[in-house]
C-alpha atoms as a PDB file:
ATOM      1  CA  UNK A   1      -4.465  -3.984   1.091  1.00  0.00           C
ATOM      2  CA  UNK A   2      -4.128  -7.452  -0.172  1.00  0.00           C
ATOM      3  CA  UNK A   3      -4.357 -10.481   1.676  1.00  0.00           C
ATOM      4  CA  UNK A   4      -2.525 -14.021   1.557  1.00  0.00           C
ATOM      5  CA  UNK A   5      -3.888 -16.181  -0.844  1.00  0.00           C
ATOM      6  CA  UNK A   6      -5.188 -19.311   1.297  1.00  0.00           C
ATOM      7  CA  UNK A   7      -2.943 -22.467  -0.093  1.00  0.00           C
ATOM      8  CA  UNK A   8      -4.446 -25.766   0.725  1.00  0.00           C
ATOM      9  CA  UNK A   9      -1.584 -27.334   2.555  1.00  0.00           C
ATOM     10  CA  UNK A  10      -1.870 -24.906   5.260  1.00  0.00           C
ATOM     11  CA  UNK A  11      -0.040 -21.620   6.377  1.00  0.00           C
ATOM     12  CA  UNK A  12       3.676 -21.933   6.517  1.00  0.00           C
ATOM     13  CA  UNK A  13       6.332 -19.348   6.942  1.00  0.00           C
ATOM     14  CA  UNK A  14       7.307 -17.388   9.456  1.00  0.00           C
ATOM     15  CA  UNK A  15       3.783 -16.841  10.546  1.00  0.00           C
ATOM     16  CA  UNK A  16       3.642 -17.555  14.693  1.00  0.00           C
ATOM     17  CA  UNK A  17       0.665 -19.642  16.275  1.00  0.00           C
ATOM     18  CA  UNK A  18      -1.878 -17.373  17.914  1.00  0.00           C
ATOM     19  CA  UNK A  19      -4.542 -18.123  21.253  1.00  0.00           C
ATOM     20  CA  UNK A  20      -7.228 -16.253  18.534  1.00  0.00           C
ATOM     21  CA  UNK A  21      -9.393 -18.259  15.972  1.00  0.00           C
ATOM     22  CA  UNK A  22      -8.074 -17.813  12.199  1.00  0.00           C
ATOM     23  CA  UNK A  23      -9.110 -18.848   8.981  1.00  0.00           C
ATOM     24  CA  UNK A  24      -7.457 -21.076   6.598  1.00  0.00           C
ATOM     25  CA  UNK A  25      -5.653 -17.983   5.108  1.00  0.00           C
ATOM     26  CA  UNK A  26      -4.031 -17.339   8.704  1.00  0.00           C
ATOM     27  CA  UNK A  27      -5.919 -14.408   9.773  1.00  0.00           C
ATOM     28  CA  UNK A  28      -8.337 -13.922  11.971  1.00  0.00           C
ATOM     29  CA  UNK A  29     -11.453 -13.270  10.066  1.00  0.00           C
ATOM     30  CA  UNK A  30     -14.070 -12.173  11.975  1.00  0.00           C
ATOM     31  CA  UNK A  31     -11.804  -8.889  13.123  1.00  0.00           C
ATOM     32  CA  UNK A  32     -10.420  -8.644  10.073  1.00  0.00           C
ATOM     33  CA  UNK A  33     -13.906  -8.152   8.583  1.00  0.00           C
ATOM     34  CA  UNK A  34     -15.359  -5.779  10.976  1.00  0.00           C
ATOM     35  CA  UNK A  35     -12.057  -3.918  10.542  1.00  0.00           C
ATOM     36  CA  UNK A  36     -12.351  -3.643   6.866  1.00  0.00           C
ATOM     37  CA  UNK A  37     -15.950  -2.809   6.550  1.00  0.00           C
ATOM     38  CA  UNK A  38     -15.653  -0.366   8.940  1.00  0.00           C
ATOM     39  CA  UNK A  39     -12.821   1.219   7.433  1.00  0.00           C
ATOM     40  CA  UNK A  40     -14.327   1.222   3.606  1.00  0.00           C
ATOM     41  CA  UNK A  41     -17.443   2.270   4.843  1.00  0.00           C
ATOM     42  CA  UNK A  42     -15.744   5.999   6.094  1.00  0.00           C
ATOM     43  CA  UNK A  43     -13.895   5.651   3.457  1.00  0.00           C
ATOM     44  CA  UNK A  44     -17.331   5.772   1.326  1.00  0.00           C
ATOM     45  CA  UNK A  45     -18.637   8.154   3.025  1.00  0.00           C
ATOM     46  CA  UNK A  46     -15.614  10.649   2.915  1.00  0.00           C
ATOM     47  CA  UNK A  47     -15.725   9.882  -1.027  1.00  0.00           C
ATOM     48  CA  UNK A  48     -19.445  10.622  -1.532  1.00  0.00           C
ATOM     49  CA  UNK A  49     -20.249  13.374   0.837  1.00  0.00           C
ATOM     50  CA  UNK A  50     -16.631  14.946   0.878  1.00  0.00           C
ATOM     51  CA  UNK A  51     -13.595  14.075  -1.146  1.00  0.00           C
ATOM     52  CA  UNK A  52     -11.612  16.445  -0.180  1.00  0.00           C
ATOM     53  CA  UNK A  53     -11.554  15.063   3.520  1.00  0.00           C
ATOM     54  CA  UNK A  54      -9.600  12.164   2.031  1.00  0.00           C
ATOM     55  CA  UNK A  55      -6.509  14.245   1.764  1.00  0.00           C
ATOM     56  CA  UNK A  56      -6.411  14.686   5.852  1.00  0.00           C
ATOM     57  CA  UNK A  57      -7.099  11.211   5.816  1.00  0.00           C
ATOM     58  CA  UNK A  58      -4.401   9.986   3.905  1.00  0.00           C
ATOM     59  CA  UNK A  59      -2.204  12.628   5.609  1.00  0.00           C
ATOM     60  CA  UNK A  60      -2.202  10.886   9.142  1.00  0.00           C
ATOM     61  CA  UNK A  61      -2.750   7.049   7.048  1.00  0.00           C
ATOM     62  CA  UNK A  62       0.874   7.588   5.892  1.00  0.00           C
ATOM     63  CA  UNK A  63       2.417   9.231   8.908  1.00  0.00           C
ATOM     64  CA  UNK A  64       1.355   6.491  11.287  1.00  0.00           C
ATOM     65  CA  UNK A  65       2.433   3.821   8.095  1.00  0.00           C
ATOM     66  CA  UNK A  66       6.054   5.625   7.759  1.00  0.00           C
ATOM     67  CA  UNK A  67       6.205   5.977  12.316  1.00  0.00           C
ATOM     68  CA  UNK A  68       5.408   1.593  12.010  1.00  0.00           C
ATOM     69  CA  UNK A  69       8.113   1.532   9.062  1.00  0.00           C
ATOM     70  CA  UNK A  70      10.854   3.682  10.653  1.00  0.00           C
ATOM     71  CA  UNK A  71      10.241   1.604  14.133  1.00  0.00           C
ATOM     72  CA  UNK A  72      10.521  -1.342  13.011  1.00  0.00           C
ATOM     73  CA  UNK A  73      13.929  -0.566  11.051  1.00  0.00           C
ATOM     74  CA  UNK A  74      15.641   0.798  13.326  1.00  0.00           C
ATOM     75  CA  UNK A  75      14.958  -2.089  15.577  1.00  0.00           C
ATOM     76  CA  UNK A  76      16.926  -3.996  12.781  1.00  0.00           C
ATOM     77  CA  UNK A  77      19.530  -1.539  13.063  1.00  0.00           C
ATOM     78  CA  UNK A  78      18.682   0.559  10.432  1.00  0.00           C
ATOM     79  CA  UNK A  79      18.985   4.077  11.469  1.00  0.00           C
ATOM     80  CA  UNK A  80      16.071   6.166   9.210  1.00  0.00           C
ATOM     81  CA  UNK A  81      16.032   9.739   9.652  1.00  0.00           C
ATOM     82  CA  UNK A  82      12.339   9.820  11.352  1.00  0.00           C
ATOM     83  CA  UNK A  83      12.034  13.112  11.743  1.00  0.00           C
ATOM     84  CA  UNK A  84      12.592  14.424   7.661  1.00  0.00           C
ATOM     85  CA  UNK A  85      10.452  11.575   6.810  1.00  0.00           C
ATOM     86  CA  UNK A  86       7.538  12.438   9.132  1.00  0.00           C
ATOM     87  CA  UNK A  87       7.632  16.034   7.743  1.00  0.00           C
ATOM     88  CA  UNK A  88       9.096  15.443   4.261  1.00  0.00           C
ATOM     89  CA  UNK A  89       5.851  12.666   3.632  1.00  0.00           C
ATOM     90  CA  UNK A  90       3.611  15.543   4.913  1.00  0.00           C
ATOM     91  CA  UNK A  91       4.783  17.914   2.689  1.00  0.00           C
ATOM     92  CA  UNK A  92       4.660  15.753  -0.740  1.00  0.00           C
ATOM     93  CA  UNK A  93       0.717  15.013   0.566  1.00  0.00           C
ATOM     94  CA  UNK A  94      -0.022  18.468   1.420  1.00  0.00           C
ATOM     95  CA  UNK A  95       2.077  20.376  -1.554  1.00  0.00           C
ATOM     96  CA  UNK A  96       0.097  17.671  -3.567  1.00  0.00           C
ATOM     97  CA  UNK A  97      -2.700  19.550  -3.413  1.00  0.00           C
ATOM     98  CA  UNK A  98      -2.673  22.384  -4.896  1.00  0.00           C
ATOM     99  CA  UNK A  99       0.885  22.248  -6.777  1.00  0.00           C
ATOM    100  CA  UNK A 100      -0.066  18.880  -8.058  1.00  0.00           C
ATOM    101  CA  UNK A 101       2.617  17.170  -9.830  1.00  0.00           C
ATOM    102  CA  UNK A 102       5.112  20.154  -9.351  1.00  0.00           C
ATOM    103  CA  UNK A 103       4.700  20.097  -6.028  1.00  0.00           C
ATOM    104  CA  UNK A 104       5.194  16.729  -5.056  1.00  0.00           C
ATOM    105  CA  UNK A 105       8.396  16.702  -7.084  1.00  0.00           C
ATOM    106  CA  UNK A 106       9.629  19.694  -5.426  1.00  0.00           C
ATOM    107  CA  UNK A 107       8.791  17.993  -1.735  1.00  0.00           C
ATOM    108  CA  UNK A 108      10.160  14.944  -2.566  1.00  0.00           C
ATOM    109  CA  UNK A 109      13.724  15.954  -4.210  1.00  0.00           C
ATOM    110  CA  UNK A 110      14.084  18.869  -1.308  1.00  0.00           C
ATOM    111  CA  UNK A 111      12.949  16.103   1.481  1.00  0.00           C
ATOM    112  CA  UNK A 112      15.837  13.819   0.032  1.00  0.00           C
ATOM    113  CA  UNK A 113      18.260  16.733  -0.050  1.00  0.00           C
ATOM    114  CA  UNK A 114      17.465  17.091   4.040  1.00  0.00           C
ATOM    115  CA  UNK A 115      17.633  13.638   4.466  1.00  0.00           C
ATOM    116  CA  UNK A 116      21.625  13.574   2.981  1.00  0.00           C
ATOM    117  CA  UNK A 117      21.962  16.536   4.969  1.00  0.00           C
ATOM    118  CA  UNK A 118      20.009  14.829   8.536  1.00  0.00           C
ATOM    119  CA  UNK A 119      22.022  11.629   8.279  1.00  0.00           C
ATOM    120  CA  UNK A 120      25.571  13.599   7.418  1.00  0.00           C
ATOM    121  CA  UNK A 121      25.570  15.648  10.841  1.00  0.00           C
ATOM    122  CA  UNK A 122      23.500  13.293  12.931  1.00  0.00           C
ATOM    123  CA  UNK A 123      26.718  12.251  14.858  1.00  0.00           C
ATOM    124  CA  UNK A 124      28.226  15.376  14.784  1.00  0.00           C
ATOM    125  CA  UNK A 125      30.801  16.923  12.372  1.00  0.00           C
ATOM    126  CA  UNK A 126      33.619  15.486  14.677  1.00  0.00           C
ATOM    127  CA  UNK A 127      32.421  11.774  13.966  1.00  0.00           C
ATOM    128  CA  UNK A 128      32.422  10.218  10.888  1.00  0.00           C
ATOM    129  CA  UNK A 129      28.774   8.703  10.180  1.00  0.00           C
ATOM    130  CA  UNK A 130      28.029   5.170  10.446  1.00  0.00           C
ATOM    131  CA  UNK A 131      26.786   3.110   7.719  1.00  0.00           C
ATOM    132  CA  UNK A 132      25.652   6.541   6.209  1.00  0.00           C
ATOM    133  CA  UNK A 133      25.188   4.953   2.903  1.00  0.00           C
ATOM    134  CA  UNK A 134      23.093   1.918   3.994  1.00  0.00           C
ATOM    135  CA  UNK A 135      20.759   4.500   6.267  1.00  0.00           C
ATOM    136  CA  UNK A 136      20.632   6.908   3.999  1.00  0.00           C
ATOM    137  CA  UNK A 137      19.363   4.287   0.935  1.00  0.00           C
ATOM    138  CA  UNK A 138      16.859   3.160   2.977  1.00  0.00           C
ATOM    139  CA  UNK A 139      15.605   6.521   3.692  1.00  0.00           C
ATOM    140  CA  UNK A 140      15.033   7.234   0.260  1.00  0.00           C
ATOM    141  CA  UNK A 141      13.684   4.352  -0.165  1.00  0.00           C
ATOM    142  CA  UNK A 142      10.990   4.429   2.833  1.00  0.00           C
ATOM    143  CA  UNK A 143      10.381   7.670   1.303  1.00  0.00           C
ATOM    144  CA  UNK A 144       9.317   6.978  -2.443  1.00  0.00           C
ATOM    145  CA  UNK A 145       7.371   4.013  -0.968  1.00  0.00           C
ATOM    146  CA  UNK A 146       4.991   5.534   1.164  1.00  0.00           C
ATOM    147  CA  UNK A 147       4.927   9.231   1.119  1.00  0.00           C
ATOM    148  CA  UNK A 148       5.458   9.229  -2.852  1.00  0.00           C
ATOM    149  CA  UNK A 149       3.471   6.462  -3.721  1.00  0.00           C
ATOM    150  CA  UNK A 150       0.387   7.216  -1.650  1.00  0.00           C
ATOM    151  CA  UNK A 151       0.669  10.818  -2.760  1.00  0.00           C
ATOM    152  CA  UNK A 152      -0.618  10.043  -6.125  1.00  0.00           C
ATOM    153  CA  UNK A 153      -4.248   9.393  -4.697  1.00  0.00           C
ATOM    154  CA  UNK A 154      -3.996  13.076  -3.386  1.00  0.00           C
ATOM    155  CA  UNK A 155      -3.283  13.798  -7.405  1.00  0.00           C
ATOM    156  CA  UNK A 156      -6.482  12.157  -8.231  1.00  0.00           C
ATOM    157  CA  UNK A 157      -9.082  13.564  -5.544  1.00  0.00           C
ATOM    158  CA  UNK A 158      -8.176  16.603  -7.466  1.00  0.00           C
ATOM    159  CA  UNK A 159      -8.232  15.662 -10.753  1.00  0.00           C
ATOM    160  CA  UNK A 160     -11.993  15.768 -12.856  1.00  0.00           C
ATOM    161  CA  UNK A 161     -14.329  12.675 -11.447  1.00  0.00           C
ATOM    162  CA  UNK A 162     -11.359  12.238  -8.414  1.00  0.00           C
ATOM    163  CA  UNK A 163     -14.178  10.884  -5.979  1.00  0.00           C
ATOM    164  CA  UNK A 164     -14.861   8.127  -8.405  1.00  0.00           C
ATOM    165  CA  UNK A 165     -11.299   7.361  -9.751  1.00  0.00           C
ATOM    166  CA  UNK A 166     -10.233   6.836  -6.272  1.00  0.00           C
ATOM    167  CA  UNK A 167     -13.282   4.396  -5.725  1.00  0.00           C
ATOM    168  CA  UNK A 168     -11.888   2.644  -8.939  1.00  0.00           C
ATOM    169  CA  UNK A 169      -8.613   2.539  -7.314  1.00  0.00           C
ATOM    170  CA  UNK A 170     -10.142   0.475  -3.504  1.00  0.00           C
ATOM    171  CA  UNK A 171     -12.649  -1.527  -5.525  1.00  0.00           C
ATOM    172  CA  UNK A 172     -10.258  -2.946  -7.876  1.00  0.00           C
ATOM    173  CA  UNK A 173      -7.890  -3.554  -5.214  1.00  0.00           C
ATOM    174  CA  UNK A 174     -10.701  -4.907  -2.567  1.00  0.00           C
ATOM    175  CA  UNK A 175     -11.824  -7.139  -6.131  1.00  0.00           C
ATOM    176  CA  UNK A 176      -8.182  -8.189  -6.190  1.00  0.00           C
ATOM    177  CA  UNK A 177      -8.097  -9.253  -2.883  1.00  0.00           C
ATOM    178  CA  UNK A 178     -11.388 -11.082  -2.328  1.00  0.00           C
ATOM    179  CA  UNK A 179     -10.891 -12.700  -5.735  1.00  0.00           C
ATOM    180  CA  UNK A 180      -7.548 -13.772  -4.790  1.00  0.00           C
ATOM    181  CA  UNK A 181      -8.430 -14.773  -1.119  1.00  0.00           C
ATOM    182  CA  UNK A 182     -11.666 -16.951  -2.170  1.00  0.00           C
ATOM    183  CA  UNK A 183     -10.155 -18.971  -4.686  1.00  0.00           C
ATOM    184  CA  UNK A 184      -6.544 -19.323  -2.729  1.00  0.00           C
ATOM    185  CA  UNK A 185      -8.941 -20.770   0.125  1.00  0.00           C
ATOM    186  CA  UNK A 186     -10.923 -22.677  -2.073  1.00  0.00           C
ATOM    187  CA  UNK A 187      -8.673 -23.914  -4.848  1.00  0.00           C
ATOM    188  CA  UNK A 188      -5.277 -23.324  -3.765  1.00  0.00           C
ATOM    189  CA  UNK A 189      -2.625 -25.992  -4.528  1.00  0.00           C
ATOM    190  CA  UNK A 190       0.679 -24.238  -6.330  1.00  0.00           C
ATOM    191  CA  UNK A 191       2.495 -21.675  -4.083  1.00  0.00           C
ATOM    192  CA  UNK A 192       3.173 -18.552  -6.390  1.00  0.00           C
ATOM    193  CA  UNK A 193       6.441 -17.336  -4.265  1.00  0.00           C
ATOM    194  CA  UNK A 194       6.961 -19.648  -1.164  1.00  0.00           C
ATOM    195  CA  UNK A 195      10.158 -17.918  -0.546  1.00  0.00           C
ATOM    196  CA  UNK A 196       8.351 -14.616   0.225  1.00  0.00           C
ATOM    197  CA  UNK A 197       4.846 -15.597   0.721  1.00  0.00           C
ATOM    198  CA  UNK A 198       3.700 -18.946   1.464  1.00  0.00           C
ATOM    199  CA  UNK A 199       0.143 -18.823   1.313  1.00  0.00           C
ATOM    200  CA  UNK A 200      -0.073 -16.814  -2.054  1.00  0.00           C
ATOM    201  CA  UNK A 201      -1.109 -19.631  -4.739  1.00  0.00           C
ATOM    202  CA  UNK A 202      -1.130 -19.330  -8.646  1.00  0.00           C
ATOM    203  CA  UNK A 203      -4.873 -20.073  -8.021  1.00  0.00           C
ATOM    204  CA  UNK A 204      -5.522 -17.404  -6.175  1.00  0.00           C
ATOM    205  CA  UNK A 205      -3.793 -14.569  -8.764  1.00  0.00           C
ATOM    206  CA  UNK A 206      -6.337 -16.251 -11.059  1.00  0.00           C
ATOM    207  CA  UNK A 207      -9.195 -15.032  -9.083  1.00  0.00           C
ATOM    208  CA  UNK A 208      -7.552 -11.948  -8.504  1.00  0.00           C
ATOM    209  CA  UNK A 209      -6.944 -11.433 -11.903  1.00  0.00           C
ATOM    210  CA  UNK A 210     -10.910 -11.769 -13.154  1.00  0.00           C
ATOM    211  CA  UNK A 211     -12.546 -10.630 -10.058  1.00  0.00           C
ATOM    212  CA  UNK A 212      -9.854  -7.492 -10.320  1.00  0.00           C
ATOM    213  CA  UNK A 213     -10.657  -6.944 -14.164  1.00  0.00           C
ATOM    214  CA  UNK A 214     -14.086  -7.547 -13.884  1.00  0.00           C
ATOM    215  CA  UNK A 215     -14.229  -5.119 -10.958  1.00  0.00           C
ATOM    216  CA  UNK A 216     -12.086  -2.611 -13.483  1.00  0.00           C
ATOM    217  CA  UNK A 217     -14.395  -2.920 -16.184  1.00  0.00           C
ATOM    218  CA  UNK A 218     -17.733  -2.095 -14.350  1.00  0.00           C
ATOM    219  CA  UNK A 219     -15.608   1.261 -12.370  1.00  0.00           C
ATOM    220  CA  UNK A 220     -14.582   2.653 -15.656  1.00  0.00           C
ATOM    221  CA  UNK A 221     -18.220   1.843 -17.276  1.00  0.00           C
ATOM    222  CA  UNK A 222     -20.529   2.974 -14.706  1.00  0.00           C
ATOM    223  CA  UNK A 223     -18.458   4.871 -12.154  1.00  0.00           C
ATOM    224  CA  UNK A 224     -16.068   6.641 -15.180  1.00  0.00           C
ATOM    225  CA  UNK A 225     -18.563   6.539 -18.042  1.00  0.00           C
ATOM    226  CA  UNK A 226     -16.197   5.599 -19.988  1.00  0.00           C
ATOM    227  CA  UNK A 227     -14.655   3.103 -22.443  1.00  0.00           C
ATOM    228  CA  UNK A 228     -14.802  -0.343 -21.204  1.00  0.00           C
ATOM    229  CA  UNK A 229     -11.887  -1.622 -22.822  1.00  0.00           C
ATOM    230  CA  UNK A 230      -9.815   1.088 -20.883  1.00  0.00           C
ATOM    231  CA  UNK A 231     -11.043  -1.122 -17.334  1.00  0.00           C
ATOM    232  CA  UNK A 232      -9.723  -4.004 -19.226  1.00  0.00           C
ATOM    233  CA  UNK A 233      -6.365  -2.970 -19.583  1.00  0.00           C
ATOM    234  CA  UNK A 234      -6.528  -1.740 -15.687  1.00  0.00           C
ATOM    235  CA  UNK A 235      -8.044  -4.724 -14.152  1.00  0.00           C
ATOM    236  CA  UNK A 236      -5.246  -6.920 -14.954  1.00  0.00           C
ATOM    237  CA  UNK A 237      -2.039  -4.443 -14.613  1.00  0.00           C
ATOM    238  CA  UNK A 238      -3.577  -3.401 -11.157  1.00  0.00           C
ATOM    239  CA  UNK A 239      -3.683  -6.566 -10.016  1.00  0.00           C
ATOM    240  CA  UNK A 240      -0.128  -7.459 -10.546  1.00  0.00           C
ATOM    241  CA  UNK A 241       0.809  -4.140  -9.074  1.00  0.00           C
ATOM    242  CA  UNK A 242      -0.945  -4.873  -5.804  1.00  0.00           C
ATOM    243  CA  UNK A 243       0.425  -8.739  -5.814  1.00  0.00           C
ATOM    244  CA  UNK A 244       3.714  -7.258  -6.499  1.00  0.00           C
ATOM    245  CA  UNK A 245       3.245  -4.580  -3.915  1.00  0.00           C
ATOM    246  CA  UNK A 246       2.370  -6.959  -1.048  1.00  0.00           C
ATOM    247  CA  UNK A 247       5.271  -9.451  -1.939  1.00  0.00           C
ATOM    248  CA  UNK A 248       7.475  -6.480  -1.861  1.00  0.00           C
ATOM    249  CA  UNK A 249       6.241  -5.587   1.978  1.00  0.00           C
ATOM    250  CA  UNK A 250       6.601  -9.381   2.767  1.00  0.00           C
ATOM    251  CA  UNK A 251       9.859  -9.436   1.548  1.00  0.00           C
ATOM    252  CA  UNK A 252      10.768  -6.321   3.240  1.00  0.00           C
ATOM    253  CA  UNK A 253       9.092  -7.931   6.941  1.00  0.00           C
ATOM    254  CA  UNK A 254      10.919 -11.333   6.182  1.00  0.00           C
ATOM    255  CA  UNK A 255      14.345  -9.461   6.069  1.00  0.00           C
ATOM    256  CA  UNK A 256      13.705  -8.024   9.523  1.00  0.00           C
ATOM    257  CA  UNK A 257      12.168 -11.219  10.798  1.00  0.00           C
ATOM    258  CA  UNK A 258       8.311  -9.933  11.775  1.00  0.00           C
ATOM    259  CA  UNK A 259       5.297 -10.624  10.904  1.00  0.00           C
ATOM    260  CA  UNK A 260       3.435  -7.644  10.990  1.00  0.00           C
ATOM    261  CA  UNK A 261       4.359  -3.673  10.831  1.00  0.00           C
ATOM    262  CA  UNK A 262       2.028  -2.932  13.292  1.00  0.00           C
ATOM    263  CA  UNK A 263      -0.658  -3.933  15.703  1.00  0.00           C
ATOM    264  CA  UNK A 264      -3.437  -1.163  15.042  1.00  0.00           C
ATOM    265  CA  UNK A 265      -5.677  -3.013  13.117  1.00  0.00           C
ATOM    266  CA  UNK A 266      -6.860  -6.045  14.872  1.00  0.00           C
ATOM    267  CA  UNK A 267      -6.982  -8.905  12.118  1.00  0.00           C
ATOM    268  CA  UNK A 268      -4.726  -6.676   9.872  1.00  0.00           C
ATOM    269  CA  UNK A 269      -1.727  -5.704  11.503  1.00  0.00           C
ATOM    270  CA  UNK A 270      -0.666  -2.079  11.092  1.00  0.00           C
ATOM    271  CA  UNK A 271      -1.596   0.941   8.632  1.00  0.00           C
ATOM    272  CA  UNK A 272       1.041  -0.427   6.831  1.00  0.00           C
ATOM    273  CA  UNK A 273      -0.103  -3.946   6.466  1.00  0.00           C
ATOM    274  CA  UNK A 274      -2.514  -2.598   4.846  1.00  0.00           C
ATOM    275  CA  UNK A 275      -1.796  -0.023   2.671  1.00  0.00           C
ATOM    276  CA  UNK A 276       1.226  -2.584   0.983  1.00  0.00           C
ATOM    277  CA  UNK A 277      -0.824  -2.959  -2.352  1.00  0.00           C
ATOM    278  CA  UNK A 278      -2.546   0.382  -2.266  1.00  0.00           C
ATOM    279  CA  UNK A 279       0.526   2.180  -2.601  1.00  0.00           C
ATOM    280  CA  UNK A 280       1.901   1.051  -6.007  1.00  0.00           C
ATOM    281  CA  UNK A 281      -1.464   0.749  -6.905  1.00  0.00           C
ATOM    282  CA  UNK A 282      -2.253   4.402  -6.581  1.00  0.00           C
ATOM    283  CA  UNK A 283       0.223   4.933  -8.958  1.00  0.00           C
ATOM    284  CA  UNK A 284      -0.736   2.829 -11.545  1.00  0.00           C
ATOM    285  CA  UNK A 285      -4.189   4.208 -11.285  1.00  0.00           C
ATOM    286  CA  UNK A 286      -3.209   7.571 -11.816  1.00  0.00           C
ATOM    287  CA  UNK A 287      -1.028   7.184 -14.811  1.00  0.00           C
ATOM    288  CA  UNK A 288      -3.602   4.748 -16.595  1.00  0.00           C
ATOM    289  CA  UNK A 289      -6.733   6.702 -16.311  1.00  0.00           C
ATOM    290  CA  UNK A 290      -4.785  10.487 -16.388  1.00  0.00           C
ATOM    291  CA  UNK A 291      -3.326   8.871 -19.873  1.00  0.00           C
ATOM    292  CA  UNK A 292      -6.621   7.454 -21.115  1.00  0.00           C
ATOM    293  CA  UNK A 293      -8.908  10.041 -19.818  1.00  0.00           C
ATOM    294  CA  UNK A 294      -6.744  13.575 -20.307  1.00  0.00           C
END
């Protein structure tokens, strides 16, 4: 859910020129706005008047993320087994629910086991599989990065105060990313990883780190009631999850030579594009505050 940190010298990469306006950052803001405010407000609204809702929601997020994902590998040549991921992500989200941690363990490991399975006989037991290994990594892979990771926010609707630990979870990251998008724009000189991401500065993870702790800090105080100090340690590990978590997609769209998953989300790109530093995140926000809190 994070965006490129604005660095002064301009957008570089492999970023195309586009007929539509952008901002310094390289996107084009006004869309991306109306986008994102449209999208957090449901998301509000689910939270407050229905949490539950949120499961359904992140049910069809992550099958239309993992549908982008799959697509776009196997137009690199990567052959993903779509079909056990489409079902095998639905049934760690769904199992979630009311098996909790049990149950997405059992989806996951028994999804996997399909997968080795899917990818063995998908030529045929007279033909010997191609790049089976490669495939079959990547599978896995695709698999503990979305359905997995994105199942641990099902984990938390459920837990005691889920409604407002999955606010802390968007508000830190939203903190993270206005934080790190204001002063990239604003202040950016040093290119964190150029290699990866061009237009993520140093400057900017500065601003993502206080807005993000800051943001952390009020959650676990007012939204949590509790301990402040536990929003301290958050702020600043979920903001180098998320950073890490949207380098890891860039890296990932830089191998296959695109710029975005998708083209859903006008201003954004696909589910995908952004969900890249809510899934790690998720994570992190559900071991922190189940270890703090339990």
């Amino acid at each position: 859910m994070s965006a490129d940190d604005g660095v002064a010298n301009g957008p570089a990469g492999t970023d195309a020129a586009a007929p539509e306006k952008k901002s310094r950052a390289g996107r084009n803001l006004p869309a991306a706005l109306a986008v994102g405010c449209s999208l957090g407000g449901a998301l509000i609204v689910i939270l407050i008047f229905a949490p539950k809702v949120l499961i359904g929601v992140i049910a069809v997020a992550i099958a239309i993320a993992s549908w982008e994902v799959t697509k776009r590998l196997r137009q690199a040549g990567i052959q993903v087994a779509i079909v056990p991921v489409l079902l095998g992500g639905q049934a760690m989200v769904w199992t979630a629910w009311p098996w909790h941690v049990t149950g997405l363990l059992v989806s996951f490991v028994a999804t996997v086991l399909v997968c080795m399975i899917w990818k063995l006989l998908a030529q045929g037991l007279n033909s010997a599989p191609v790049n089976y290994l490669r495939d079959l990594a990547v599978t896995v892979l695709v698999l503990a990065w979305l359905p997995l990771l994105i199942s641990f926010g099902v984990l938390m609707v459920n837990q005691d105060q889920g409604a407002d630990r999955v606010f802390t979870l968007i508000i830190v990251v939203v903190c993270s990313d206005v934080g790190g998008y204001a002063a990239g724009v604003l202040f950016g000189r040093h290119p964190m990883a150029p290699a990866i991401s061009p237009k993520k500065s140093w400057e900017g993870m500065a601003g993502s780190l206080v807005v993000g702790t800051v943001g952390a800090v009020l959650c676990v105080t007012f939204l949590l009631d509790t301990h402040p100090w536990i929003g301290a340690v958050l702020g600043p590990v979920l903001v180098v999850c998320a950073t890490l978590g949207d380098l890891v997609e860039s890296q990932v769209k830089r191998d296959m030579g695109i710029k975005d998953m998708g083209s859903l989300l006008p201003g954004h790109g696909g589910i995908m594009d952004r969900l890249d530093s809510l899934l790690p995140s998720a994570f992190v926000v559900w071991a922190i505050l189940t270890a703090a809190l339990s």
